[in-house]
Protein backbone atom coordinates (compact mmCIF):
# COMPACT_ATOMS: atom_id res chain seq x y z
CA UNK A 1 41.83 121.36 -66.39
CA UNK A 2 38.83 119.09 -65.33
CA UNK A 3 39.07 116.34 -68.50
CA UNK A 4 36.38 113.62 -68.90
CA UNK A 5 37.97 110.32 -69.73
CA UNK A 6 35.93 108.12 -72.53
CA UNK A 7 35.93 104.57 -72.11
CA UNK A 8 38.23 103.82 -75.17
CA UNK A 9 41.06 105.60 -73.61
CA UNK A 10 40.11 103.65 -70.31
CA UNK A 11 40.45 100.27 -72.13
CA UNK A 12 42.91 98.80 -72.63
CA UNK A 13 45.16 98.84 -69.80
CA UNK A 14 48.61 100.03 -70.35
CA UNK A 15 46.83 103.55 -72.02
CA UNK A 16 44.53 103.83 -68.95
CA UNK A 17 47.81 103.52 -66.63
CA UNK A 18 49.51 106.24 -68.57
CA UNK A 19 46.68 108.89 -68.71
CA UNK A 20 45.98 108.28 -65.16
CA UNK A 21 49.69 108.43 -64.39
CA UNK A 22 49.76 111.59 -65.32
CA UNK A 23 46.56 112.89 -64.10
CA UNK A 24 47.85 112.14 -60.76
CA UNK A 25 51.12 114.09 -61.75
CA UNK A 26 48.45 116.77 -61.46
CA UNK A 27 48.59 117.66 -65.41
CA UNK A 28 44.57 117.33 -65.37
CA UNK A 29 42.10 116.62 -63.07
CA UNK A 30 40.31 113.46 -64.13
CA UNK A 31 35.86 113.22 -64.82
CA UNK A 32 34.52 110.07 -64.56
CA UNK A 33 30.70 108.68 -64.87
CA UNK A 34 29.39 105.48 -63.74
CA UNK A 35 28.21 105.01 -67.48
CA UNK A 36 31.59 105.90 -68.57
CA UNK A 37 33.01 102.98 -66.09
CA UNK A 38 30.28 100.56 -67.16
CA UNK A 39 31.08 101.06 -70.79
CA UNK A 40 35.00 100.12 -70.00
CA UNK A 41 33.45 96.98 -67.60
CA UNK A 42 31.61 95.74 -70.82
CA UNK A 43 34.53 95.99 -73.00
CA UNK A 44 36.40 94.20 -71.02
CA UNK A 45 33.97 91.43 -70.32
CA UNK A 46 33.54 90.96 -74.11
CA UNK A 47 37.05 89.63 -74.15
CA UNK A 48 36.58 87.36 -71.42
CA UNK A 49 34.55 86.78 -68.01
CA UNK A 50 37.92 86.79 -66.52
CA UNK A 51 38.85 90.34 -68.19
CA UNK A 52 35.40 91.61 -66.75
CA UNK A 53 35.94 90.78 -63.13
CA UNK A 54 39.22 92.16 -63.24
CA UNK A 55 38.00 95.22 -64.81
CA UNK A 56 35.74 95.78 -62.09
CA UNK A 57 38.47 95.61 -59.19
CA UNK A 58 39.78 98.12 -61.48
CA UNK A 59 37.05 100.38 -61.22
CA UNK A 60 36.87 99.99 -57.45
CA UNK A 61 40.72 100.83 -57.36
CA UNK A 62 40.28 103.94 -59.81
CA UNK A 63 37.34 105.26 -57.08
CA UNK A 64 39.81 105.39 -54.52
CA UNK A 65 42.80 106.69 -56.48
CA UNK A 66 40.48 109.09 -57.87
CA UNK A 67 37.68 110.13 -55.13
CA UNK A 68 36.72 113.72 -57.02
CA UNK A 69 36.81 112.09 -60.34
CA UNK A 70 33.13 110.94 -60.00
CA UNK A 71 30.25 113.09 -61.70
CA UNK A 72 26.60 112.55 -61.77
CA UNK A 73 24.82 112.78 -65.01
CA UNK A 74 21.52 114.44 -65.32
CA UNK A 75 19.47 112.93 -67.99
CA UNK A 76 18.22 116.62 -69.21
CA UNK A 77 21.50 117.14 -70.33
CA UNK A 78 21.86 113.80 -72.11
CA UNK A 79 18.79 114.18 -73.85
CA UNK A 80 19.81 118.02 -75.23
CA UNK A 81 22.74 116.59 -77.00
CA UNK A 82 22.22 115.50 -80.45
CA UNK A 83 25.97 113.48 -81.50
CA UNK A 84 26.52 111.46 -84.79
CA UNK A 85 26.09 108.60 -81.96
CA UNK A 86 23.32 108.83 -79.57
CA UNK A 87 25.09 106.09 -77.57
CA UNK A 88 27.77 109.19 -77.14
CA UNK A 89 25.65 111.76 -75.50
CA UNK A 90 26.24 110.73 -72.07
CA UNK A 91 30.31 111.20 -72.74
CA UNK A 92 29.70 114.66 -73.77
CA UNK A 93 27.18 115.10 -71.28
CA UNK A 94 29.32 114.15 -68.41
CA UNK A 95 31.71 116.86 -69.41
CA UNK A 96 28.93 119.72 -69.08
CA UNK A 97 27.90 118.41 -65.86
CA UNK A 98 31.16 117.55 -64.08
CA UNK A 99 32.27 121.30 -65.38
CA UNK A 100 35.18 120.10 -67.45
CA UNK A 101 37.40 121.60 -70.26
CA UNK A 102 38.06 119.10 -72.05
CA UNK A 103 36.89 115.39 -73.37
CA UNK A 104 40.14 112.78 -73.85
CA UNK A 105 38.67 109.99 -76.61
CA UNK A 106 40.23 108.10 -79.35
CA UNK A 107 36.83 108.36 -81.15
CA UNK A 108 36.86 111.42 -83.04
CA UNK A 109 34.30 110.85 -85.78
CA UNK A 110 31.77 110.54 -82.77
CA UNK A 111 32.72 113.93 -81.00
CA UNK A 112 32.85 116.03 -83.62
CA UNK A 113 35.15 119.32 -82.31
CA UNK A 114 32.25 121.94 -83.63
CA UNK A 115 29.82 120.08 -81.23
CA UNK A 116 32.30 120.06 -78.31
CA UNK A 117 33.02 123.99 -78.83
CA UNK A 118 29.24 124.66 -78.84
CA UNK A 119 29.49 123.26 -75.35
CA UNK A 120 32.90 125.35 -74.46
CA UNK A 121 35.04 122.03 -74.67
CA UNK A 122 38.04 120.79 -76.10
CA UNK A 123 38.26 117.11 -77.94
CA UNK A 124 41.80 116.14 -77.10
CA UNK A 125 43.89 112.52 -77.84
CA UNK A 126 45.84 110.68 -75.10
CA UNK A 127 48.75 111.30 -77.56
CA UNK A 128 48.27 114.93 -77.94
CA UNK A 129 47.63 115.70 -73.88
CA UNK A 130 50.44 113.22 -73.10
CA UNK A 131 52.87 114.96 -75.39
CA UNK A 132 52.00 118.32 -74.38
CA UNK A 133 52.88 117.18 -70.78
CA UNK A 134 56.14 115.23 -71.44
CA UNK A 135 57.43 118.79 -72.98
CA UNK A 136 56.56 120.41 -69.86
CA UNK A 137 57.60 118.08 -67.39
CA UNK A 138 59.66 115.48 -68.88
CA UNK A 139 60.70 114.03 -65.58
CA UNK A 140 57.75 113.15 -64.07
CA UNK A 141 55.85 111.53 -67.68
CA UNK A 142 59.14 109.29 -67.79
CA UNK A 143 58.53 108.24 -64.56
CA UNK A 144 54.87 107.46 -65.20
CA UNK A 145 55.81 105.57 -68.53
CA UNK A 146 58.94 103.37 -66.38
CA UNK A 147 56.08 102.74 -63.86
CA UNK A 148 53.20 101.63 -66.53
CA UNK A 149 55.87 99.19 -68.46
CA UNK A 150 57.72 98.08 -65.69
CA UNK A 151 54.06 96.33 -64.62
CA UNK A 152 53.36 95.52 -68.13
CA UNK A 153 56.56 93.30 -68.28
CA UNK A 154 55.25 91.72 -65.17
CA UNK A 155 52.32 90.83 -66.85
CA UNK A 156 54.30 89.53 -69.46
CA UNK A 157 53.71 91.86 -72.03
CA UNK A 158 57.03 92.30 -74.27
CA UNK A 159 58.63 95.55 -72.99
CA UNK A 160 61.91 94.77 -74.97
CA UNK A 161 60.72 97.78 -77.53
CA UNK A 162 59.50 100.19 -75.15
CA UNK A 163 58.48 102.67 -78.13
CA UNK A 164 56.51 99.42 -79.63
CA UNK A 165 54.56 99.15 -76.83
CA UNK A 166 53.08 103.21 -76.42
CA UNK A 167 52.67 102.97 -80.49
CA UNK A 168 50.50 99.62 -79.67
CA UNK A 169 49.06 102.06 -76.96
CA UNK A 170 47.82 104.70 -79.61
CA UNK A 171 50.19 106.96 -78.18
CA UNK A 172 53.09 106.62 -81.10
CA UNK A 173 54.27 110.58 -80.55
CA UNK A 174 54.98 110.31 -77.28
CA UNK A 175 56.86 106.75 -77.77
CA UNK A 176 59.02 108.88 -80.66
CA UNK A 177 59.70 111.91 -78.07
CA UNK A 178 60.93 109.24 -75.40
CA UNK A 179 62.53 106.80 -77.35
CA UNK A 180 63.71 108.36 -80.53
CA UNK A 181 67.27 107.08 -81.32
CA UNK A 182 69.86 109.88 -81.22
C-alpha cells in the first residue's frame, strides 16, 4: 500500500531507519513530498546547523533509495483541505495526489481519522504498521531493527537495552514483541 510518510516519523533518525527498513522489505511503498522533506530539514536544523546539513545528505540519500517515493503536490488540492492545522494540509494532500492508502504520523490530533476516511485513507502509527509487519514477517523486521541499532551503537547511542531504545523511538509495542523476556 502506497503510505505517505509525515515528517515526525521522518525525524528523528533511528524511527526514520526503521520505517524505511521496512518499506524496502516491500511491506509499503513509501510517498514522499518535497514539503514533507523540507519540514524534516527544518527540524533538524533547529537542533543544530550541523543536524541540518546532515539532514540534507539524508534527503539526497532517501531520493536514491527511494526514486518512486517522490509526489508532486498540486496546490488545488491543498487548498480543498480544511485540517485542525492548516500547516497540515499539504501532508494529507500529498496522500490524494501520490494515490496512497494510507498516512504514517505520530500527530494524530492534527489528522483527525474522519477527515482521512472522507479522503479514502487510513491514519496509521509507525508502531501499529511496524507491528502488523513483524507478525507477518518476523524475520525480515528483526533484521531491519539489528541493522538500525547496530548503526545507532556506532553513533554512540546506548544500544545495551535494545527495547529502551524502539520505546525512545515511539515504537514501545514492537520493542515488547521483540524483546519481551520469556
Amino acid at each position: 500500500m502506497k503510505t505517505v510518510i509525515d515528517a515526525c516519523v521522518l525525524f528523528p533518525t533511528v524511527l526514520r531507519e526503521l520505517v524505511l527498513g521496512v518499506a524496502e522489505t516491500g511491506a509499503f511503498e513509501p510517498i514522499l513530498s518535497e514539503r514533507i522533506l523540507e519540514e524534516w530539514r527544518r527540524a533538524a536544523l533547529r537542533r543544530s546547523e550541523h543536524d541540518g546539513l546532515i539532514a540534507e545528505g539524508e534527503i539526497a540519500l532517501l531520493k536514491v533509495r527511494f526514486p518512486n517515493a517522490m509526489v508532486s503536490v498540486s496546490e488545488a488540492t491543498t487548498n480543498r483541505l480544511s485540517l485542525p492545522d492548516p500547516d497540515d494540509n499539504h501532508v494529507l494532500a500529498a496522500a490524494i495526489d501520490g494515490g496512497a492508502g494510507a498516512l504514517m504520523t505520530l500527530n494524530l490530533k492534527d489528522f483527525p481519522t474522519n477527515a482521512l476516511a472522507a479522503e479514502g485513507i487510513l491514519r496509521r502509527d509507525p508502531d501499529g504498521v511496524l507491528l502488523e509487519v513483524f507478525h507477518g514477517d518476523e524475520t525480515a523486521v528483526r533484521q531491519v531493527v539489528d541493522t538500525v541499532l547496530a548503526a545507532a551503537g556506532a553513533h554512540g547511542i546506548d544500544v545495551s537495552s535494545p527495547r529502551a531504545v524502539l520505546k525512545r523511538a515511539r515504537v514501545p509495542r514492537l520493542g515488547k514483541a521483540l524483546f519481551a523476556k520469556a
